[in-house]
Protein backbone atom coordinates (compact mmCIF):
# COMPACT_ATOMS: atom_id res chain seq x y z
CA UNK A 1 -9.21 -71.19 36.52
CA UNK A 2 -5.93 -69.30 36.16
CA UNK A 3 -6.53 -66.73 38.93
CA UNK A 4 -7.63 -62.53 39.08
CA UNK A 5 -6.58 -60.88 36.46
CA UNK A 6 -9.19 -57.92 36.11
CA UNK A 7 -11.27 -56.62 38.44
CA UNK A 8 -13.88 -53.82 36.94
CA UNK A 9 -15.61 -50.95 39.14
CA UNK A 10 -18.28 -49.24 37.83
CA UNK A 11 -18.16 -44.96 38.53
CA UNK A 12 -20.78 -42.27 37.80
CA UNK A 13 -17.90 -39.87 37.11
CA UNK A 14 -15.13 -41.43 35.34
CA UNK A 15 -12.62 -38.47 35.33
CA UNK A 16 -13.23 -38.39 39.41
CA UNK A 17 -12.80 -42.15 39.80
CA UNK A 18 -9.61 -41.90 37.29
CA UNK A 19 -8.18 -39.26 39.30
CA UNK A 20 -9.31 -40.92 42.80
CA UNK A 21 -7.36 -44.66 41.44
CA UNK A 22 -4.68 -42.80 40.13
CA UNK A 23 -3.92 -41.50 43.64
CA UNK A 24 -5.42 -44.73 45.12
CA UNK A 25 -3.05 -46.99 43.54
CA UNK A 26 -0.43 -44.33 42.77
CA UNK A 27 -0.44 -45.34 39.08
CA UNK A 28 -1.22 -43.78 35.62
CA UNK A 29 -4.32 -45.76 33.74
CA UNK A 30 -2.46 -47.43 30.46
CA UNK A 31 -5.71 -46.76 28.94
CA UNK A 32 -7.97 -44.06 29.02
CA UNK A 33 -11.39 -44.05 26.97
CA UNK A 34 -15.03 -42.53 27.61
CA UNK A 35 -16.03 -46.12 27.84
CA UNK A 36 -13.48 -48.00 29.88
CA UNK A 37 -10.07 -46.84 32.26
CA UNK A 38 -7.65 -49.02 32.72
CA UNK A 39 -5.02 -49.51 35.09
CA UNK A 40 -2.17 -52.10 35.11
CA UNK A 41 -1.43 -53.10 38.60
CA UNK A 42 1.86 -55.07 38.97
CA UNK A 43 0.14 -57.26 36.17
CA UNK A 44 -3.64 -57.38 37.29
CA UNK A 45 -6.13 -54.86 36.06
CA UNK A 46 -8.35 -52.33 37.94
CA UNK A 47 -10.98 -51.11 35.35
CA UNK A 48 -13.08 -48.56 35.66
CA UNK A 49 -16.41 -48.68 33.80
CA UNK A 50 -19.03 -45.62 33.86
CA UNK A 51 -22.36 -46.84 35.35
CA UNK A 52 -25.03 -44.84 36.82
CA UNK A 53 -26.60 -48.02 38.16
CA UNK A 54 -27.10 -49.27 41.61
CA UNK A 55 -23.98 -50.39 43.62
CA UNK A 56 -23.51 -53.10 46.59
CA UNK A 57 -22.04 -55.24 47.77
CA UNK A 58 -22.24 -58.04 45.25
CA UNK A 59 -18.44 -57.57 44.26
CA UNK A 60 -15.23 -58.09 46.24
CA UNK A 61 -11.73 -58.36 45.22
CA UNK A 62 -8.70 -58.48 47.63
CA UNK A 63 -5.64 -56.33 46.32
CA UNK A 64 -1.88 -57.32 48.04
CA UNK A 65 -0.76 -54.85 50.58
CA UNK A 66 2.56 -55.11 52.35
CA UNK A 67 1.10 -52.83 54.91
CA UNK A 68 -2.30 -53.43 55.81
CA UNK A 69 -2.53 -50.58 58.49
CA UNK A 70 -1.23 -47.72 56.43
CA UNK A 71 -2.58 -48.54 53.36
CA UNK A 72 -6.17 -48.56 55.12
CA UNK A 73 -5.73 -45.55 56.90
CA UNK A 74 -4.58 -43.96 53.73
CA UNK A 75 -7.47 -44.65 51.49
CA UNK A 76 -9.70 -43.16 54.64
CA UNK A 77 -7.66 -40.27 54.23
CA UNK A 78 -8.18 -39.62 50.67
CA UNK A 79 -11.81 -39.93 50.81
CA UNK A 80 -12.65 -43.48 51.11
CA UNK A 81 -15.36 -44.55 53.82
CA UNK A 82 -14.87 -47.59 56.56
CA UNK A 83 -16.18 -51.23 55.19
CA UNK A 84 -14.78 -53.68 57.69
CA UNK A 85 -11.70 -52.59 59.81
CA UNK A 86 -8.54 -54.88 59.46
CA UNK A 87 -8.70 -58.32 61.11
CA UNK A 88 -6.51 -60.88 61.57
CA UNK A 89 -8.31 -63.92 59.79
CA UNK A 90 -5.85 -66.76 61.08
CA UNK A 91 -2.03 -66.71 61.22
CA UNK A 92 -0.38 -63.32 60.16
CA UNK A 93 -3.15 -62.94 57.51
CA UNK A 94 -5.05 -59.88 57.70
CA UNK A 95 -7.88 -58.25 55.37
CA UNK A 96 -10.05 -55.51 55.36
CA UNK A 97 -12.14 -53.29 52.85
CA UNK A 98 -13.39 -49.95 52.29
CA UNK A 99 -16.00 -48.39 50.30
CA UNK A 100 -14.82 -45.97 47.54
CA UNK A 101 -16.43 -42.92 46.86
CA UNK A 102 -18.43 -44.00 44.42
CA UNK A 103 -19.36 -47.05 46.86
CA UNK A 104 -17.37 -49.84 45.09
CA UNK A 105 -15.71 -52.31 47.49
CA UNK A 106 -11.84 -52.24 47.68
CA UNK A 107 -10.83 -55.41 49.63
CA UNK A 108 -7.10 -55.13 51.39
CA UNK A 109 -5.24 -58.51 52.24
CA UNK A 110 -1.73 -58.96 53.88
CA UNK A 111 -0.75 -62.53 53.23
CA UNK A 112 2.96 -62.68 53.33
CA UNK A 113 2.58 -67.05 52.39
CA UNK A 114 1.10 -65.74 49.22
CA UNK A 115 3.37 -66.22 46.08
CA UNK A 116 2.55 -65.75 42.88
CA UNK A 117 3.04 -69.14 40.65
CA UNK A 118 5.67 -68.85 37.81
């Protein structure tokens, strides 16, 4: 295993959900299709796949924040729902999720021992 390098949400309304990422992750997609979005963030990629199916919570990935606190409270603000509040899970590590609004799971960690390998 070499480590995340894509994680894919599925959207009903892929022009909502490119414009909702775009703001979410404060980034242009690098590519932009009726069948796939894709976003480059700082070298992983958020993709964005329409789907009218069924969503749960079957799927979690945790994205880097240097902030935990803000960042949360900043997704709530532009219209993502509570999924588990931050908590400290040992040390300084903290994680927490929300639910976008197409009711994909965004996971939030802060884990300042967490380096990525060369």
């Amino acid at each position: 295993m070499l480590g995340l390098r894509t994680t894919i949400y599925k959207v009903e309304d892929l022009e909502k959900a490119k414009a909702w990422y775009s703001k979410a992750f404060g980034v242009q997609p690098y590519f932009d299709e009726p069948f796939y979005v894709g976003f480059n963030i700082k070298g992983y990629e958020l993709g964005l796949l329409p789907d009218d199916s069924i969503k749960g919570d079957n799927v979690f990935s945790y994205w880097g924040v240097d902030d935990i606190q803000n960042e949360y409270n900043r997704l709530l603000e532009i219209g993502a729902s509570e999924h588990e509040h931050p908590t400290n899970v040992g040390g300084d590590i903290m994680v927490c999720s929300v639910k976008d609004p197409w009711e994909n799971i965004i996971g939030l960690i802060y884990n300042p021992h967490f380096k990525i390998p060369n």
